[in-house]
N, C-alpha and C. Protein backbone atom coordinates (compact mmCIF):
# COMPACT_ATOMS: atom_id res chain seq x y z
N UNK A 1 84.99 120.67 93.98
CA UNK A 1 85.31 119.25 94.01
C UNK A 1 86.56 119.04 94.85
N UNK A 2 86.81 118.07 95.73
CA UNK A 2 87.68 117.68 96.58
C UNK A 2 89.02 117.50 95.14
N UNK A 3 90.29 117.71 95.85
CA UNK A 3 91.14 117.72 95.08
C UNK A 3 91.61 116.13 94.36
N UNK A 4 91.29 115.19 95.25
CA UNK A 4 91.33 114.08 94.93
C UNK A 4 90.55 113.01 94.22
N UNK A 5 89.49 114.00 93.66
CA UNK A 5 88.31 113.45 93.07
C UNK A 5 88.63 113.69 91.54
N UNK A 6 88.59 112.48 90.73
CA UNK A 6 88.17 112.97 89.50
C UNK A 6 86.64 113.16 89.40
N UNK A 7 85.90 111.92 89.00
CA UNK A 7 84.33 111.69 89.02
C UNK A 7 83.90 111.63 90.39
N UNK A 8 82.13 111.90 90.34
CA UNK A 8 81.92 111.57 91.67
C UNK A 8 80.05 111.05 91.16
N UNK A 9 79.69 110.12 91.76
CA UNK A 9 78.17 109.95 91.81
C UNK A 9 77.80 109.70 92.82
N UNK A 10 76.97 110.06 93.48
CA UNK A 10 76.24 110.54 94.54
C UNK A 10 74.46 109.07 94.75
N UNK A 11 74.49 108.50 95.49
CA UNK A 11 73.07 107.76 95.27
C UNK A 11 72.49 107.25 96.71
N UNK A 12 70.79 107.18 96.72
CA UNK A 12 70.36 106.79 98.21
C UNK A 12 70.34 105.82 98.31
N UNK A 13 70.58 105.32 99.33
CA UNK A 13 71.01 103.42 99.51
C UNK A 13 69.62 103.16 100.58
N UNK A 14 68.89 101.80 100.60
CA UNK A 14 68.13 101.72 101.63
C UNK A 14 68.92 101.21 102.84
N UNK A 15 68.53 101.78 104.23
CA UNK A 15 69.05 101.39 105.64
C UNK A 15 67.94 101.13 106.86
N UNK A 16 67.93 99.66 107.29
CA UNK A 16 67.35 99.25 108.36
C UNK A 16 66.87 100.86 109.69
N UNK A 17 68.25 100.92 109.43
CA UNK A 17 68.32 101.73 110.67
C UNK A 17 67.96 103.39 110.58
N UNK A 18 68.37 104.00 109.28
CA UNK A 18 68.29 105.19 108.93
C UNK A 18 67.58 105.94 107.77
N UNK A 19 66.84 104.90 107.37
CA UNK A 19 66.11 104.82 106.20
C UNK A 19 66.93 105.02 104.47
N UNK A 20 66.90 106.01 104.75
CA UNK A 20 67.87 106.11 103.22
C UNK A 20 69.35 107.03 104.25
N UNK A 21 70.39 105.99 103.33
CA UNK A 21 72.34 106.17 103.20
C UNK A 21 72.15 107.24 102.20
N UNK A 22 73.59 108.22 102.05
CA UNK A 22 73.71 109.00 101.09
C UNK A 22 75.04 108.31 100.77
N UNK A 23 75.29 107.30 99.49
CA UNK A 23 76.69 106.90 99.62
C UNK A 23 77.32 107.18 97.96
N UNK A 24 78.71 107.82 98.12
CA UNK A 24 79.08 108.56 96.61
C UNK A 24 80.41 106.83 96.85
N UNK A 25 80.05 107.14 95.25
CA UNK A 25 80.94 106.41 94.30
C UNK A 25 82.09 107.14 94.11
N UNK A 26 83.07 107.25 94.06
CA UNK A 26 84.12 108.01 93.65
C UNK A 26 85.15 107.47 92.93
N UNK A 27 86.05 108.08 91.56
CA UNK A 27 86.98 108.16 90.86
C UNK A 27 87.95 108.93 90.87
N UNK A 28 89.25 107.91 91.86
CA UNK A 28 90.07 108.81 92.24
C UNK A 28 91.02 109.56 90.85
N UNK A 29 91.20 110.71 91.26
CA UNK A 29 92.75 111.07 90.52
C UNK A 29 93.61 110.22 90.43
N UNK A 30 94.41 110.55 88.75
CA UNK A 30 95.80 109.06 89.25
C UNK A 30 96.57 109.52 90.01
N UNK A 31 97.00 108.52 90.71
CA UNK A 31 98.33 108.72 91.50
C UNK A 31 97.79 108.68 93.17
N UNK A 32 96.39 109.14 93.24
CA UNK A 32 95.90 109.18 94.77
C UNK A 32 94.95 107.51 94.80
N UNK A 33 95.70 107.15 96.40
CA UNK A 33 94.99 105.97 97.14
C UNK A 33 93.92 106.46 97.65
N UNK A 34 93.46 105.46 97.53
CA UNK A 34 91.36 105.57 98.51
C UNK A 34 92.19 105.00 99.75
N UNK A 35 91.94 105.33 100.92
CA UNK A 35 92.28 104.51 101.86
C UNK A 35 90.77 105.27 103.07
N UNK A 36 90.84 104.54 104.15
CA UNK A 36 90.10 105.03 105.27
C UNK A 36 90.34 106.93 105.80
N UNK A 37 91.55 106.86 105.73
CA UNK A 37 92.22 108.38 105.63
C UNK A 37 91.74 109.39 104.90
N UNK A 38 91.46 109.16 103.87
CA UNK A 38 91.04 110.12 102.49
C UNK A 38 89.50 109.87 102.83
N UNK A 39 88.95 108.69 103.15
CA UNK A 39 87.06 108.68 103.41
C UNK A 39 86.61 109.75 104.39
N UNK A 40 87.55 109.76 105.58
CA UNK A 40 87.49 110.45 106.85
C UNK A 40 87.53 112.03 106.00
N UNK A 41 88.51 112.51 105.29
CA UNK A 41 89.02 113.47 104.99
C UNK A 41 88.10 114.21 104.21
N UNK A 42 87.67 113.16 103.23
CA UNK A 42 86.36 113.61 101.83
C UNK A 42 84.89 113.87 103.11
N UNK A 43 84.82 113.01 103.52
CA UNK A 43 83.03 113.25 104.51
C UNK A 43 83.58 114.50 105.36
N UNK A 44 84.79 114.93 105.89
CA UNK A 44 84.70 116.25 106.80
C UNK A 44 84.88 117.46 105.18
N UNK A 45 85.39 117.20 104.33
CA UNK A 45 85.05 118.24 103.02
C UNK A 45 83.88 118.61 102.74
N UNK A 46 82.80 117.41 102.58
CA UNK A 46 81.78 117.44 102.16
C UNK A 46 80.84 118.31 103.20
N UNK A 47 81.03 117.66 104.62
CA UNK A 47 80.46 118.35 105.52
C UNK A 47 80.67 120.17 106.00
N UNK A 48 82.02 120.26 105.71
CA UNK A 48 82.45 121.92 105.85
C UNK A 48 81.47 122.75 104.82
N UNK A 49 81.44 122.00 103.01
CA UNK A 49 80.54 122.57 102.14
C UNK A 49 79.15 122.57 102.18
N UNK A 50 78.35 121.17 102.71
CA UNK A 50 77.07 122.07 103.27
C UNK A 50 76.50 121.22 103.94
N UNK A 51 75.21 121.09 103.99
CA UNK A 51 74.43 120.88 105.87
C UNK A 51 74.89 119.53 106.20
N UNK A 52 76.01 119.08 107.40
CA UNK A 52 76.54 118.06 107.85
C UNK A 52 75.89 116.84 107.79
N UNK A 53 74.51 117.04 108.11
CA UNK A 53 73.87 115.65 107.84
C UNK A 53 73.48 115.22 106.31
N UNK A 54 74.19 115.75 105.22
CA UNK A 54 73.83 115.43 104.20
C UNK A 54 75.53 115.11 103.62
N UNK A 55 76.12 114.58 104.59
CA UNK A 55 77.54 114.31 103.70
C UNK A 55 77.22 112.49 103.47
N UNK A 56 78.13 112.22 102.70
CA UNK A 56 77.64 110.64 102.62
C UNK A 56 78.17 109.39 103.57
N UNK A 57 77.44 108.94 103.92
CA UNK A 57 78.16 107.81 105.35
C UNK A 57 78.47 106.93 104.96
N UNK A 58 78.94 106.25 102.99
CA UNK A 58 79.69 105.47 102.64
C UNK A 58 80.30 106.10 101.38
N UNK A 59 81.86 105.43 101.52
CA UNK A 59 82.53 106.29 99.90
C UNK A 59 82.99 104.98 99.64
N UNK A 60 81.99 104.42 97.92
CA UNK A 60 83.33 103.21 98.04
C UNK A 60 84.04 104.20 96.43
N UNK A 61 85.17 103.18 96.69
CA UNK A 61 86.36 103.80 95.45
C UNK A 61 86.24 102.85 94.25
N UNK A 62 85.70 103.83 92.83
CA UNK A 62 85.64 102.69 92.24
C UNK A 62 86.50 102.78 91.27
N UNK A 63 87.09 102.02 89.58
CA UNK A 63 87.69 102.43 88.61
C UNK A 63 87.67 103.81 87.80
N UNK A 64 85.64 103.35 87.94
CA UNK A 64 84.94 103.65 86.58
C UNK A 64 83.37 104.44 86.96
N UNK A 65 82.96 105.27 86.67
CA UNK A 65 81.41 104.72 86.70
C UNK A 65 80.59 104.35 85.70
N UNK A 66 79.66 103.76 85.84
CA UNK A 66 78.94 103.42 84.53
C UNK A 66 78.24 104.54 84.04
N UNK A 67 78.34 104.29 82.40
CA UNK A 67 77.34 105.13 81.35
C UNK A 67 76.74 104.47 80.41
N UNK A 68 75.92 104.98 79.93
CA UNK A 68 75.80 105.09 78.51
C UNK A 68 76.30 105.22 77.69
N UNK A 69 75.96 105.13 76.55
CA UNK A 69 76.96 105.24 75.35
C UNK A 69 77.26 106.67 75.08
N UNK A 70 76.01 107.28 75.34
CA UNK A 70 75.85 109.16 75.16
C UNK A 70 76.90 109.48 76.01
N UNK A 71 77.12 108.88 77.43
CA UNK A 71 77.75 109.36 78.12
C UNK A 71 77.01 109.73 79.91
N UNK A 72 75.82 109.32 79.79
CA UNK A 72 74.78 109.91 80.79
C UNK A 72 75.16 108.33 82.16
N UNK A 73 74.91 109.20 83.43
CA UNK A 73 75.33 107.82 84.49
C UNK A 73 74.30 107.04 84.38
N UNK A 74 74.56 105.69 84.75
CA UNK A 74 73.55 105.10 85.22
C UNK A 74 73.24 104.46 86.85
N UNK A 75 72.65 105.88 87.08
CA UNK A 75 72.86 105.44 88.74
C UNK A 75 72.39 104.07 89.29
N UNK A 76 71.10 103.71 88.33
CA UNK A 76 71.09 102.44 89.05
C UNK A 76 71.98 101.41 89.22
N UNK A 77 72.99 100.98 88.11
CA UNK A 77 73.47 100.21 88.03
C UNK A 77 74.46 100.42 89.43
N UNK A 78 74.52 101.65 89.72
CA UNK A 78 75.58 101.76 90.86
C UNK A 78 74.72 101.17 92.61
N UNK A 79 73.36 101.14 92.02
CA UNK A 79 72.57 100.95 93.45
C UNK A 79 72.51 99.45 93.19
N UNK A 80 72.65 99.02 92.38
CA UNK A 80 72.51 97.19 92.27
C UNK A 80 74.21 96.86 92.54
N UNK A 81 75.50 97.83 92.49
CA UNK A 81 76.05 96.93 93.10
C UNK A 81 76.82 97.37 94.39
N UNK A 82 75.96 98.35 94.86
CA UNK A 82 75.94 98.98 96.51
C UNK A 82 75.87 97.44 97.16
């Protein structure tokens, strides 16, 4: 895991142009900013760990991610507010 990551969810987004986005949700560590800097920084991480075209071509920064009460994600909810 990137050092600046607490959580991370991972989901396919639909694209005009590319068919399916790979775009992660992320929960930063306290104390670390999301900025454009750290997006650049996380997609060349992701890409060094494995096949380049599978790093994600959007990171948004969020609080929280959603769960369940168990505790389990709910990715959709993260694709309804992609």
């Amino acid at each position: 895991t990137h050092t600046a990551v607490s959580e991370v969810a991972v989901v396919g987004e639909e694209d005009p142009e590319r068919g399916i986005l790979v775009v992660a949700y992320v929960v930063l560590n306290s104390g670390v900013t999301g900025d454009e800097a750290l997006v650049k920084d996380m997609q060349d991480w992701v890409k060094a760990k494995i096949a380049p075209f599978k790093y994600p071509r959007r990171i948004n920064f969020v609080e929280s991610l959603p769960k369940t009460t168990t505790g389990k994600l709910q990715r959709f909810r993260l694709k309804n507010q992609g």
